[in-house]
C-alpha atoms as a PDB file:
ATOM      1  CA  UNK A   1      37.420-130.217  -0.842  1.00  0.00           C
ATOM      2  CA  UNK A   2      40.999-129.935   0.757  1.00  0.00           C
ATOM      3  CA  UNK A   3      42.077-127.363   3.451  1.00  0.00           C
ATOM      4  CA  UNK A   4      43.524-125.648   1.401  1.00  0.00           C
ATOM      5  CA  UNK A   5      41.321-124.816  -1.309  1.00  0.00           C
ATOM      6  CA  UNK A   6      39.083-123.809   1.032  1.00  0.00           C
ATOM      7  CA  UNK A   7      41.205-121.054   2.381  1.00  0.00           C
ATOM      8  CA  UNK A   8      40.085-118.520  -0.073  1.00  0.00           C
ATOM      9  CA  UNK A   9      36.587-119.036   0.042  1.00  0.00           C
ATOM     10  CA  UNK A  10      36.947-118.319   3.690  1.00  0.00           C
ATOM     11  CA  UNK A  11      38.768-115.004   2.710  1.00  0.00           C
ATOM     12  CA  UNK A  12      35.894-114.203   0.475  1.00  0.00           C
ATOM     13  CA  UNK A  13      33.451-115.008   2.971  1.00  0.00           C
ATOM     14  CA  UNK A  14      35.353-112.798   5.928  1.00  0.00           C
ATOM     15  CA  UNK A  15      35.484-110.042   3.818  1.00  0.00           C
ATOM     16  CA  UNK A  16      32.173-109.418   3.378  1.00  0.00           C
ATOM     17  CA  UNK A  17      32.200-108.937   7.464  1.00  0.00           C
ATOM     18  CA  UNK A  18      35.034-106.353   7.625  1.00  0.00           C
ATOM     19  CA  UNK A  19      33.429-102.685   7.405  1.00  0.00           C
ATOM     20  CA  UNK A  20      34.461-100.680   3.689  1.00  0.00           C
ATOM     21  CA  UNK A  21      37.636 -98.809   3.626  1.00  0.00           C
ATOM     22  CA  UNK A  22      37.646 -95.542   4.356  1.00  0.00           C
ATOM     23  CA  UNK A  23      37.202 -92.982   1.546  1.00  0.00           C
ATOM     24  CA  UNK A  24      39.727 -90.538   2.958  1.00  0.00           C
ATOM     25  CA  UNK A  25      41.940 -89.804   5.855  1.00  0.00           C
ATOM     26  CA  UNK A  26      42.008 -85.931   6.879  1.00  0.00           C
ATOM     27  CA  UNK A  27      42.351 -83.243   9.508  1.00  0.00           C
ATOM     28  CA  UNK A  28      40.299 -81.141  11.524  1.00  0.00           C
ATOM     29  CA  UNK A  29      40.234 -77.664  10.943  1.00  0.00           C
ATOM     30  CA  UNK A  30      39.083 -74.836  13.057  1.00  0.00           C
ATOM     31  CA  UNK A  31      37.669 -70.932  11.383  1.00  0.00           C
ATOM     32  CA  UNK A  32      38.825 -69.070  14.261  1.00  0.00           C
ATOM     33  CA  UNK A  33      37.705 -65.519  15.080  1.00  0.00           C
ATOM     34  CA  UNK A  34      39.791 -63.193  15.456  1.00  0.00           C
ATOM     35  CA  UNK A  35      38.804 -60.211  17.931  1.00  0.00           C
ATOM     36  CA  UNK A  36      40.071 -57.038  16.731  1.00  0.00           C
ATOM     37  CA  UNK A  37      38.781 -53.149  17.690  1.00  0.00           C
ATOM     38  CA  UNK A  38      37.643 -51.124  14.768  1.00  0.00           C
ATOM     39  CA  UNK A  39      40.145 -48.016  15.772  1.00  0.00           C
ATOM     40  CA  UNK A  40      43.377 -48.402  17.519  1.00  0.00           C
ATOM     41  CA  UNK A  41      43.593 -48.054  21.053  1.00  0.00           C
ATOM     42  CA  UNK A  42      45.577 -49.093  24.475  1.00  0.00           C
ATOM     43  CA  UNK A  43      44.234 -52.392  25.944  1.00  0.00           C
ATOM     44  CA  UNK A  44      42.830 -51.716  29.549  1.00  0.00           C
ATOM     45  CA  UNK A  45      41.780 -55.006  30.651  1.00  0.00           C
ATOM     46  CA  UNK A  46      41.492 -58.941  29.706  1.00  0.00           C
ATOM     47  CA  UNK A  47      38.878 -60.952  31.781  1.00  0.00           C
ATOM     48  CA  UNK A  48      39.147 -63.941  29.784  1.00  0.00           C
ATOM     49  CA  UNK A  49      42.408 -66.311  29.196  1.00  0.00           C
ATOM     50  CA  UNK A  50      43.028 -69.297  27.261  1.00  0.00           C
ATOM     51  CA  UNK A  51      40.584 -71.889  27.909  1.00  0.00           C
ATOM     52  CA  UNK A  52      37.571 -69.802  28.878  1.00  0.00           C
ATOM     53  CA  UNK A  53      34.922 -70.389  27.526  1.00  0.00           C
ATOM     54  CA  UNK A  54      32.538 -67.720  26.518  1.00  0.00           C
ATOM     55  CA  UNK A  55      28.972 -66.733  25.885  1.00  0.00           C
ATOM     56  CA  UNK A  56      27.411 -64.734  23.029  1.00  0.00           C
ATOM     57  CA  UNK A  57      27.892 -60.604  23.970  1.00  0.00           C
ATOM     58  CA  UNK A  58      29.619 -61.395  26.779  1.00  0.00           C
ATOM     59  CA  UNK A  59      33.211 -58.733  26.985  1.00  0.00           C
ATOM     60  CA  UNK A  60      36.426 -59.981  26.396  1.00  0.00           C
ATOM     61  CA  UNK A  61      38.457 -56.662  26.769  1.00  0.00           C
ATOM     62  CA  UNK A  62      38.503 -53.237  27.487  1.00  0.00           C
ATOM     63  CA  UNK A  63      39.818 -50.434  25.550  1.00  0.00           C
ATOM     64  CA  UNK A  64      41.345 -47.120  27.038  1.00  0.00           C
ATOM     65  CA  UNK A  65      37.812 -45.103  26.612  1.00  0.00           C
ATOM     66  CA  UNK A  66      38.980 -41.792  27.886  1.00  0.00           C
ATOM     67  CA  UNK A  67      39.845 -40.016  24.023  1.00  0.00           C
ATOM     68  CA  UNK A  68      36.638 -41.729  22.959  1.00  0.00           C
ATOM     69  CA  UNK A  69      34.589 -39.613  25.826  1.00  0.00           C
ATOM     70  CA  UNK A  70      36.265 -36.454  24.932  1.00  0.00           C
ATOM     71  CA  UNK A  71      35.210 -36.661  21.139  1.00  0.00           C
ATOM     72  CA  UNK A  72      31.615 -38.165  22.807  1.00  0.00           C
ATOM     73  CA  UNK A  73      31.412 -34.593  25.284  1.00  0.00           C
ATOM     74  CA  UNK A  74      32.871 -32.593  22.303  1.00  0.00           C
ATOM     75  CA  UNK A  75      29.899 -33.800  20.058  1.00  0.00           C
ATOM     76  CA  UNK A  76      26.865 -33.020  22.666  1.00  0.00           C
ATOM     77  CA  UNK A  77      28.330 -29.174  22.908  1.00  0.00           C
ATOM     78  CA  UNK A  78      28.112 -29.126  19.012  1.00  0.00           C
ATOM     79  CA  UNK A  79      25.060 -30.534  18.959  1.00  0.00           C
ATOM     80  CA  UNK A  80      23.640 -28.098  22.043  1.00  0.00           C
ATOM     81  CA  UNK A  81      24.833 -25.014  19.441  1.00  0.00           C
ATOM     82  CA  UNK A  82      23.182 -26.440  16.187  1.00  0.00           C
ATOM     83  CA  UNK A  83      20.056 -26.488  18.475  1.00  0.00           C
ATOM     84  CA  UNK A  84      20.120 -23.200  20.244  1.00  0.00           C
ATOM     85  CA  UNK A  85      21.182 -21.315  17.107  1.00  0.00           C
ATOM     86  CA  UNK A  86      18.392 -22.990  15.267  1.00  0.00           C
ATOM     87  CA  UNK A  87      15.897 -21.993  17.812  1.00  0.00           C
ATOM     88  CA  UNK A  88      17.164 -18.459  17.988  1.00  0.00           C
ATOM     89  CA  UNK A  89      16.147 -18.411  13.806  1.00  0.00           C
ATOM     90  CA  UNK A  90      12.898 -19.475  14.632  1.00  0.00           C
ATOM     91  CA  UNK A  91      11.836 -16.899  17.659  1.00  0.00           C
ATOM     92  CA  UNK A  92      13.174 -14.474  15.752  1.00  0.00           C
ATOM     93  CA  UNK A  93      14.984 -11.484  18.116  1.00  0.00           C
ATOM     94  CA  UNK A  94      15.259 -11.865  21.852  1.00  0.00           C
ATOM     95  CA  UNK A  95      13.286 -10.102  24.209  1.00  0.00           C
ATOM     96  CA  UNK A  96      15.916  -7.752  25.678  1.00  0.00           C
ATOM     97  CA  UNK A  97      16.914  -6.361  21.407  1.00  0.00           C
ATOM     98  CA  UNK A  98      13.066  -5.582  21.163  1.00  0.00           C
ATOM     99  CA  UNK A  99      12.840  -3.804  24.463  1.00  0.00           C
ATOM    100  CA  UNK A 100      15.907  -1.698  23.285  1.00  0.00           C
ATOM    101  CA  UNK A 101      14.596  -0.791  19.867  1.00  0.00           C
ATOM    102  CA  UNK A 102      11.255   0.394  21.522  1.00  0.00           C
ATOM    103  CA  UNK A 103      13.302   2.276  23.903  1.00  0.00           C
ATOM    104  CA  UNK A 104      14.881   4.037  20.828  1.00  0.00           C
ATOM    105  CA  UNK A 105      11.660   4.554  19.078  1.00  0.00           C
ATOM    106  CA  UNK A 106      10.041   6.354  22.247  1.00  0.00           C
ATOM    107  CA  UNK A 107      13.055   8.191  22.521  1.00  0.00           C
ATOM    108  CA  UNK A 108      13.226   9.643  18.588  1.00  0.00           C
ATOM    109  CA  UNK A 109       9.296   9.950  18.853  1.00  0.00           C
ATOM    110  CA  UNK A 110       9.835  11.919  21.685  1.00  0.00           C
ATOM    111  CA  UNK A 111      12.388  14.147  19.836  1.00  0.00           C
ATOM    112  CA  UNK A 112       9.867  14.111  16.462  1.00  0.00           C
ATOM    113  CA  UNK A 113       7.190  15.778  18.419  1.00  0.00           C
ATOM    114  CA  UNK A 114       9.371  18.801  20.078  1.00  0.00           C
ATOM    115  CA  UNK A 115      10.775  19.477  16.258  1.00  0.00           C
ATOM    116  CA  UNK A 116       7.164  19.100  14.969  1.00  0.00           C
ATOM    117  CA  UNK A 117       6.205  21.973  18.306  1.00  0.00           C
ATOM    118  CA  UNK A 118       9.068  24.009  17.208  1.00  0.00           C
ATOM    119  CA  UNK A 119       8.059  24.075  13.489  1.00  0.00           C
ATOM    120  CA  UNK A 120       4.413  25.077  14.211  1.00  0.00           C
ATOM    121  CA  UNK A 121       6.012  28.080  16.598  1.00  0.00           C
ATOM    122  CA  UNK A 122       8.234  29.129  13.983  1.00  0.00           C
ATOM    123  CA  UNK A 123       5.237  29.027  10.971  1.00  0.00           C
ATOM    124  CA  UNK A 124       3.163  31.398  13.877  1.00  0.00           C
ATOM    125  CA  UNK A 125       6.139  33.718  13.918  1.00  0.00           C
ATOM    126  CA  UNK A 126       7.037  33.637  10.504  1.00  0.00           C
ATOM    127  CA  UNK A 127       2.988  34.745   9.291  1.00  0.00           C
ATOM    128  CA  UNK A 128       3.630  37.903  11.484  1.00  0.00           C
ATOM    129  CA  UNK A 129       7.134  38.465  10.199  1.00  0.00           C
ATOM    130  CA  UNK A 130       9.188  38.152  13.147  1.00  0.00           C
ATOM    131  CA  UNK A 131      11.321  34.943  11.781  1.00  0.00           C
ATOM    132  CA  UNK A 132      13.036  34.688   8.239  1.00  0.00           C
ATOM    133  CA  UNK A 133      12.108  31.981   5.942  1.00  0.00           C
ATOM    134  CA  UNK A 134      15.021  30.466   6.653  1.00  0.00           C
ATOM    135  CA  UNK A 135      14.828  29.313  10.099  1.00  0.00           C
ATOM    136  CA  UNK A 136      11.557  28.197   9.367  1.00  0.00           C
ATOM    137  CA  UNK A 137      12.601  26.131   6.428  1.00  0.00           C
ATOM    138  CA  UNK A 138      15.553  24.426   9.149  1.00  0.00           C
ATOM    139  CA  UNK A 139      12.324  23.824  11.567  1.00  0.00           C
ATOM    140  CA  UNK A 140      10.470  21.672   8.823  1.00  0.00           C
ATOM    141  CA  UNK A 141      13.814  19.583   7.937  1.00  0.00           C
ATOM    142  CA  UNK A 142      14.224  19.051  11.684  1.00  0.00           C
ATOM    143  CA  UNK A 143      10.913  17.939  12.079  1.00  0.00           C
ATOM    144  CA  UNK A 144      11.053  15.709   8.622  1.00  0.00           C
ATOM    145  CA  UNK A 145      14.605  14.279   9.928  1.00  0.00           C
ATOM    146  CA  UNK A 146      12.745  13.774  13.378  1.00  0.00           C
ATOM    147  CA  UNK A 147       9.654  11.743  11.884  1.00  0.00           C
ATOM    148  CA  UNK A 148      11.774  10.064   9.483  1.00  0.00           C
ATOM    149  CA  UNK A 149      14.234   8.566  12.405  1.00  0.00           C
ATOM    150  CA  UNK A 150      10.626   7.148  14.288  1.00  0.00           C
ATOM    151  CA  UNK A 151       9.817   4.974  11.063  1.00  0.00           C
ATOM    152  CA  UNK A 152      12.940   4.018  10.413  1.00  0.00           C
ATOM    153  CA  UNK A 153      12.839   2.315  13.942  1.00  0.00           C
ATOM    154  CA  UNK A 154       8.981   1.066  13.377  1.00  0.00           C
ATOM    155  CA  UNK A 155      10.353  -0.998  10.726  1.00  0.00           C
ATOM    156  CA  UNK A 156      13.541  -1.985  12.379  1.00  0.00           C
ATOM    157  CA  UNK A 157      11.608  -3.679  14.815  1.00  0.00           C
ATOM    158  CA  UNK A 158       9.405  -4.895  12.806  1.00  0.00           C
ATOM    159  CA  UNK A 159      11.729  -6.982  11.027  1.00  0.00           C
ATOM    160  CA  UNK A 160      13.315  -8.468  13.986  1.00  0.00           C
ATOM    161  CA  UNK A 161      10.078  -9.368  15.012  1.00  0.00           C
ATOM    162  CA  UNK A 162      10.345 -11.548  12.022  1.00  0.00           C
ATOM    163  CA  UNK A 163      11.361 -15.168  12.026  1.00  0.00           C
ATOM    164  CA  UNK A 164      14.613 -15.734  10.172  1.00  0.00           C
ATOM    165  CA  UNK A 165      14.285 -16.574   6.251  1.00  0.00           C
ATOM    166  CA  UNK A 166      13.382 -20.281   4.904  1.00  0.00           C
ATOM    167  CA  UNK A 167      16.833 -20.735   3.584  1.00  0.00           C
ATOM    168  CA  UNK A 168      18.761 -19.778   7.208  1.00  0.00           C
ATOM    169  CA  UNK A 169      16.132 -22.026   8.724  1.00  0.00           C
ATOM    170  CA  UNK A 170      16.872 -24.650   6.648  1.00  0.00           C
ATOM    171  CA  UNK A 171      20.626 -24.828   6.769  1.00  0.00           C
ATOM    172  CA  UNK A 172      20.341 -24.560  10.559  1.00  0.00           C
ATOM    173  CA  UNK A 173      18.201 -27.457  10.657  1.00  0.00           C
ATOM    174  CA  UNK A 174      21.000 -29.182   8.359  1.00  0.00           C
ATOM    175  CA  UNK A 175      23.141 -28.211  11.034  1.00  0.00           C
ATOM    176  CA  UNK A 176      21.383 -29.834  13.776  1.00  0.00           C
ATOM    177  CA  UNK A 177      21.259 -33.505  12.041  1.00  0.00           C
ATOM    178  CA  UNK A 178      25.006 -33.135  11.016  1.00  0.00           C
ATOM    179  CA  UNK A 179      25.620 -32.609  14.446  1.00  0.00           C
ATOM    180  CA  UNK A 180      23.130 -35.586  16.039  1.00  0.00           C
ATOM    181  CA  UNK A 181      24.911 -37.713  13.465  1.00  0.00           C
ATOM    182  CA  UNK A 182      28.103 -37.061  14.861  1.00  0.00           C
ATOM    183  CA  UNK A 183      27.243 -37.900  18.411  1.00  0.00           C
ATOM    184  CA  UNK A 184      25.144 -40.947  17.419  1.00  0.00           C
ATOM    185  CA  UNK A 185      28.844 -42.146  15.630  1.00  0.00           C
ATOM    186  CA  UNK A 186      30.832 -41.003  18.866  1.00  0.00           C
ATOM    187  CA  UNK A 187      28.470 -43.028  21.207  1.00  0.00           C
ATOM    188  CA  UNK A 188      28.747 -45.725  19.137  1.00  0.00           C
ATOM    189  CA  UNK A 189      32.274 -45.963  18.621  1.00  0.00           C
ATOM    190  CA  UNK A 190      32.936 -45.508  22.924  1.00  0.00           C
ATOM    191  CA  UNK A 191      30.489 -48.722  22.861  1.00  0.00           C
ATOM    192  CA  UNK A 192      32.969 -50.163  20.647  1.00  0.00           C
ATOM    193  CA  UNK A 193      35.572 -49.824  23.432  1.00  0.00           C
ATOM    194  CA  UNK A 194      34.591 -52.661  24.875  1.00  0.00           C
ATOM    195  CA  UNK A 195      35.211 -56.144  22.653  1.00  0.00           C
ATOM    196  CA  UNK A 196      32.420 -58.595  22.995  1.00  0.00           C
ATOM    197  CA  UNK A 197      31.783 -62.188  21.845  1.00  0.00           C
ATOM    198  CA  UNK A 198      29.656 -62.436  18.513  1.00  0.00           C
ATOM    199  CA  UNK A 199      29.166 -66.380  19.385  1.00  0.00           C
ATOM    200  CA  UNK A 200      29.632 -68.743  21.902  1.00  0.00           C
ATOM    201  CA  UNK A 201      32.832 -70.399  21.731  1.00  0.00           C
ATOM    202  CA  UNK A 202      36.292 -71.205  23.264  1.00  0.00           C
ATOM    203  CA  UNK A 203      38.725 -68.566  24.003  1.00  0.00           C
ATOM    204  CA  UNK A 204      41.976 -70.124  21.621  1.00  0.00           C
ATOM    205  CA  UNK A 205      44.890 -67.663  22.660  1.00  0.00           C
ATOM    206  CA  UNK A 206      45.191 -64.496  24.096  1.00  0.00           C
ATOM    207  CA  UNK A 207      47.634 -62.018  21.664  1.00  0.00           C
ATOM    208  CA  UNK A 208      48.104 -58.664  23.222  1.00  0.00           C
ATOM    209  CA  UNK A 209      48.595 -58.125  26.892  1.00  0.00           C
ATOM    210  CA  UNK A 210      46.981 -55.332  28.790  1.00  0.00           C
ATOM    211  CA  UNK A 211      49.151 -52.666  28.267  1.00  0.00           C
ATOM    212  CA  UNK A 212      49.779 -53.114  24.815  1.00  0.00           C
ATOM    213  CA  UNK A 213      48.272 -51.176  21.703  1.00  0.00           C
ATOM    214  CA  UNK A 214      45.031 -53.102  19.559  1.00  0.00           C
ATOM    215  CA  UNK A 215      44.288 -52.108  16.139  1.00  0.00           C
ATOM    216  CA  UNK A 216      42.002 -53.222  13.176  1.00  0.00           C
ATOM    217  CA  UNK A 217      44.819 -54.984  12.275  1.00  0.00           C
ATOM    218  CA  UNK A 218      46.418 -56.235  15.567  1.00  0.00           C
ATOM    219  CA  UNK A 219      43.801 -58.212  17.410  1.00  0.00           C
ATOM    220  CA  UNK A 220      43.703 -59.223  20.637  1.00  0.00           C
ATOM    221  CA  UNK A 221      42.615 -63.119  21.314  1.00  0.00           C
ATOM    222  CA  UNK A 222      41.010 -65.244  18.660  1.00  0.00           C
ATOM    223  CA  UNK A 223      38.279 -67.561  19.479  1.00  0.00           C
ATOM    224  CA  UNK A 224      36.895 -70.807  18.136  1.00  0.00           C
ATOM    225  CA  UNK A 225      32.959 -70.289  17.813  1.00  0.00           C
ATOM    226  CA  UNK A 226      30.735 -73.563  18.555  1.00  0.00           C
ATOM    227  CA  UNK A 227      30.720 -75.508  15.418  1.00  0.00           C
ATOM    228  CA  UNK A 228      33.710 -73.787  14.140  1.00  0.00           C
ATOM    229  CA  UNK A 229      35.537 -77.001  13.215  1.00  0.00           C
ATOM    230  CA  UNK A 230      35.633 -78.672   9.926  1.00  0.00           C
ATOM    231  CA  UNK A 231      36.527 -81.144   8.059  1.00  0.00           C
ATOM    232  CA  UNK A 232      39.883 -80.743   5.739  1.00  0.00           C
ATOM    233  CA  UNK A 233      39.827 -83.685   3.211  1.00  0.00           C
ATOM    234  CA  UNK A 234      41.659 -84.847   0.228  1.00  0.00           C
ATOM    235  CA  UNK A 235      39.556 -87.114  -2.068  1.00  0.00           C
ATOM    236  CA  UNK A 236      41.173 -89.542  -4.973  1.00  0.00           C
ATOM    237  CA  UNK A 237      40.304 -88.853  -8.311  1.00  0.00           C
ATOM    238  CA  UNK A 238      38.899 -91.817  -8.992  1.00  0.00           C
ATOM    239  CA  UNK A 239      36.126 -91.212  -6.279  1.00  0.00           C
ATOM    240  CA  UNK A 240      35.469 -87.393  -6.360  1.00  0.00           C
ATOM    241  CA  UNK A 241      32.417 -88.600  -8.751  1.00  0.00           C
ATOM    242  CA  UNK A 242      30.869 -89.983  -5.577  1.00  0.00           C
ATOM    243  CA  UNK A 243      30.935 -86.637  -3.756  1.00  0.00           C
ATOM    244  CA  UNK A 244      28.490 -84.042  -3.868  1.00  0.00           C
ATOM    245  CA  UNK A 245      27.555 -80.934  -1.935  1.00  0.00           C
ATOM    246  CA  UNK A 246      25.462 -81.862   0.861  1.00  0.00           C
ATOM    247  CA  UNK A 247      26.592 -85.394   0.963  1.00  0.00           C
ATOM    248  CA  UNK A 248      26.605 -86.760   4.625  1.00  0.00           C
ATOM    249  CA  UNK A 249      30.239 -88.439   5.831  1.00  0.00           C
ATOM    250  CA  UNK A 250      30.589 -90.800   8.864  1.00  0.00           C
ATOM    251  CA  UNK A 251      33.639 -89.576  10.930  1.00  0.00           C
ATOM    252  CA  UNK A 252      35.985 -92.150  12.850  1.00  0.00           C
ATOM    253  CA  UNK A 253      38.724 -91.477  15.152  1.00  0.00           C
ATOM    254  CA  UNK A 254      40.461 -92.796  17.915  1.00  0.00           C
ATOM    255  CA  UNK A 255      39.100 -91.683  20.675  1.00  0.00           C
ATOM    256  CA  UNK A 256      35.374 -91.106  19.262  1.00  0.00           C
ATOM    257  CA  UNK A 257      32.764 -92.297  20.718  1.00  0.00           C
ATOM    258  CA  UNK A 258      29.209 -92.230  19.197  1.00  0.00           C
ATOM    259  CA  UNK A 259      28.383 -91.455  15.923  1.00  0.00           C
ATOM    260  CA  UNK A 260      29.722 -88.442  14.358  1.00  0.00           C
ATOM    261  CA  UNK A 261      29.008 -87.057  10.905  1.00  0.00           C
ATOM    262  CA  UNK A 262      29.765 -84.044   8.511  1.00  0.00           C
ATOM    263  CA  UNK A 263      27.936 -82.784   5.661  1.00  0.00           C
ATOM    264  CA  UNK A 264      29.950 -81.632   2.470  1.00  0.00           C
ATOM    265  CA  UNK A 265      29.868 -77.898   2.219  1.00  0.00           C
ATOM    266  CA  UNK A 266      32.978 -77.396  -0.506  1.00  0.00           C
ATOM    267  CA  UNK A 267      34.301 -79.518  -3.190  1.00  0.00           C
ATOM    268  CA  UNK A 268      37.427 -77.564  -5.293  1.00  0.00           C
ATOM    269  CA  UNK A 269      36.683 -76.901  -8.744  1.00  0.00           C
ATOM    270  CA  UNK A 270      39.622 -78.570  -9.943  1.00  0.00           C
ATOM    271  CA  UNK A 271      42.331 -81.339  -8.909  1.00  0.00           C
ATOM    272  CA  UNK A 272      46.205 -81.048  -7.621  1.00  0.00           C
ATOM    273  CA  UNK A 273      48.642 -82.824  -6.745  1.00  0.00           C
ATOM    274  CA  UNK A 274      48.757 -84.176  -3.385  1.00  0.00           C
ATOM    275  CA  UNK A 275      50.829 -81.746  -0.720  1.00  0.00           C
ATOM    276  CA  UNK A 276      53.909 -82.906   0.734  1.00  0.00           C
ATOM    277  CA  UNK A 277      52.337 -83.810   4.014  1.00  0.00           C
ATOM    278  CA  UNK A 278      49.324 -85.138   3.511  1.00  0.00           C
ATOM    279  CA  UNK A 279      47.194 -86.918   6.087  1.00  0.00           C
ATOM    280  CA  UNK A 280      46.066 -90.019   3.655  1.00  0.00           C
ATOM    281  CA  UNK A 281      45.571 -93.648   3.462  1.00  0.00           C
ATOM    282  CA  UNK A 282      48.109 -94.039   0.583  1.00  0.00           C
ATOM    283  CA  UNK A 283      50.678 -90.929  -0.163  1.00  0.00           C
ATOM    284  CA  UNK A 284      51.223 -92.690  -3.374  1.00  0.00           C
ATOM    285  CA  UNK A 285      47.864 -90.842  -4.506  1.00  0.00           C
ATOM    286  CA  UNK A 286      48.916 -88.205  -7.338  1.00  0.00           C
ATOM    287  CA  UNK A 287      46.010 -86.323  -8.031  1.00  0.00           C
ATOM    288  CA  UNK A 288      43.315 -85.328  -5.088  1.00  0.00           C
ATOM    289  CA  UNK A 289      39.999 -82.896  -4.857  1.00  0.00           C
ATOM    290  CA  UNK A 290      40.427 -81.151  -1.929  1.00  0.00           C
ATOM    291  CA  UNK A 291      36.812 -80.713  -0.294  1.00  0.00           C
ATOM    292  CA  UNK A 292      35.362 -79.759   3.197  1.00  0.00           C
ATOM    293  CA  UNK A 293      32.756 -80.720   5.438  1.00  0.00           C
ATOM    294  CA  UNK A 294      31.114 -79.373   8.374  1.00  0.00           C
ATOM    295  CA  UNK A 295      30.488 -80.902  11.728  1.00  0.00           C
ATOM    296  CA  UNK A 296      27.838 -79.753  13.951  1.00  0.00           C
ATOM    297  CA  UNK A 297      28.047 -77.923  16.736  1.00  0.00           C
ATOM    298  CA  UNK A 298      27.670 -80.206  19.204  1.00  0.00           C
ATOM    299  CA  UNK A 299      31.115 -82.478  17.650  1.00  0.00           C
ATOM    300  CA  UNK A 300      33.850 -82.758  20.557  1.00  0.00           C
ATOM    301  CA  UNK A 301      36.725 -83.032  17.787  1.00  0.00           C
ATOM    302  CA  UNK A 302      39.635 -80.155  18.283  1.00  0.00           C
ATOM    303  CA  UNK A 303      41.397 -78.879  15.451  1.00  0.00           C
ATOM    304  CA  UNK A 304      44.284 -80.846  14.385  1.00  0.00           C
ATOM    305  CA  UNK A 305      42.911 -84.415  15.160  1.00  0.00           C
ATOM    306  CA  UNK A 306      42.974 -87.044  12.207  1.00  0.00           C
ATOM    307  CA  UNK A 307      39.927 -88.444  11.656  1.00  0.00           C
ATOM    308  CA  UNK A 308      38.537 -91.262   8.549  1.00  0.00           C
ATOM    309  CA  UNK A 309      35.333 -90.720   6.613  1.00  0.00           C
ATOM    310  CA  UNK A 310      33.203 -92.942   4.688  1.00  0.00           C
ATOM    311  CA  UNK A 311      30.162 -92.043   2.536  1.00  0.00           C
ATOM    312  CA  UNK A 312      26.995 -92.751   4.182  1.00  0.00           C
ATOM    313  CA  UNK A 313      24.982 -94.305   1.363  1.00  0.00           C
ATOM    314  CA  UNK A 314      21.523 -93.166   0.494  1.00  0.00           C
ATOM    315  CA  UNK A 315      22.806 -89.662   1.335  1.00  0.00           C
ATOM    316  CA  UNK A 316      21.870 -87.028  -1.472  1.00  0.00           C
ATOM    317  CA  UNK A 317      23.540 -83.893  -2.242  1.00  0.00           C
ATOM    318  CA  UNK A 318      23.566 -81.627  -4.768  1.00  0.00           C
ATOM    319  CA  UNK A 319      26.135 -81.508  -7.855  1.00  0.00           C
ATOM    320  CA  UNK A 320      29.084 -79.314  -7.838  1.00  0.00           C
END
């Protein structure tokens, strides 16, 4: 056999050496958090900057808590109100009205028993003629109004002796949780003046400067939580069919080191056209499935970095 015919069974036999092509060419991706407070307030302090990393419930900034306090105070004193007024229903009177109605009832009994005296004198005079029927008739209605006046007290204090009715008592008790609930809310929300960390992760870029006013839609910093980064990749048409949910890709780049993998999380439902800047082994691609995959948590890649995948075979997954 000459040299040269043997040149391409050399090629054939040197590619079998050389590892597979890459599937795809893509980007890293990070889903950033971004910190935001749930009412808008002045920012007080930033212990964190750019870099830092941070731990799970650990602050990140301080709110101006001083309105939030106010409403917090404001909503014990309501709640101290609903409570007293709803223990005043249940006594019933205090102390000091009773004492004062039984002061009034000694008094009018007092006053019942000299008209009742004066009656009986004038019914002495009158059976001997010395008194008109007249005056004696004004001694009885004295006496009557007299005695009348006495129970009219009795039962007076009776009934404040009485606990208040079912219905008061139960729209006082209303009172009381409508009030607990609105200090429960107010604590909560002055706990909210403080922004902590929902997950471990890297402190991206600080926004707002102490000083400066945070809302629910002006956040402060955003952060990139531990396993945060993904995988952004554009697949060919022609090998989408190999793709499935859960199917495991080996990641290259070039500074990796190790092994580094991503499992298929999102596969589009339908192709396009490939963007304008496109991170790919051939732009001359038309059509592309965009899907993404997740690295763990423990990947070092940053967002932005280009990285190659190839399908790990014998890797299952489940169809889209």
């Amino acid at each position: 056999m000459s040299f040269l015919c043997s040149i391409p069974l050399v090629s054939m036999l040197m590619s079998g050496c050389l590892p597979p092509e890459p599937l795809a060419t893509g980007y890293v991706e990070g889903d950033y958090v971004l910190v935001a407070p749930i009412e808008t307030a002045q920012i007080a302090a930033i212990p964190v900057k750019r870099g830092d990393r941070v731990s799970d419930d650990q602050p990140l900034a301080i709110l101006e808590r001083r309105d939030a306090e106010i409403t917090v105070a404001q909503s014990e004193a309501a709640l101290a109100q609903a409570k007293s007024k709803l223990a005043d229903l249940e006594q019933g009177a205090r102390p000091e009205k009773i004492a004062t109605i039984k002061a009034s009832i000694a008094a009018a009994d007092a006053s019942a028993k000299e008209a009742k005296r004066d009656m009986e004198r004038q019914q002495k005079l009158a059976a001997k003629g010395t008194v008109s029927e007249s005056k004696l008739e004004s001694a009885r209605t004295s006496y009557d109004v007299a005695k009348a006046k006495v129970e009219e007290l009795q039962a007076d204090l009776a009934y404040t002796r009485l606990p208040a009715r079912k219905d008061e008592i139960a729209a006082a008790t209303a009172s009381v949780k409508q009030a607990e609930a609105a200090l429960e809310s107010a604590e909560w929300r002055l706990t909210k003046r403080t922004l902590k960390a929902s997950q471990p992760g890297i402190v991206v870029d600080v926004i707002r400067d102490m000083g400066e006013v945070a809302g629910p839609s002006a956040p402060v910093l955003s952060i990139l939580p531990d396993g945060g980064a993904k995988l952004r990749l554009y697949i060919p048409e022609k090998d989408i069919a190999t793709i499935k949910l859960g199917s495991r890709l080996s990641v290259e780049c070039d500074s990796c080191t190790g092994d580094l993998s991503a499992t298929v999380n999102y596969i589009s439902d339908g192709p396009e056209f490939t963007p304008p800047v496109i991170y790919s082994l051939e732009n001359r691609q038309k059509l592309v499935y965009l899907i993404e995959a997740k690295l763990g948590k423990d990947s070092a890649l940053k967002p932005g970095q280009i990285v190659s995948v190839r399908l790990d075979t014998g890797t299952g997954g489940e169809t889209r």
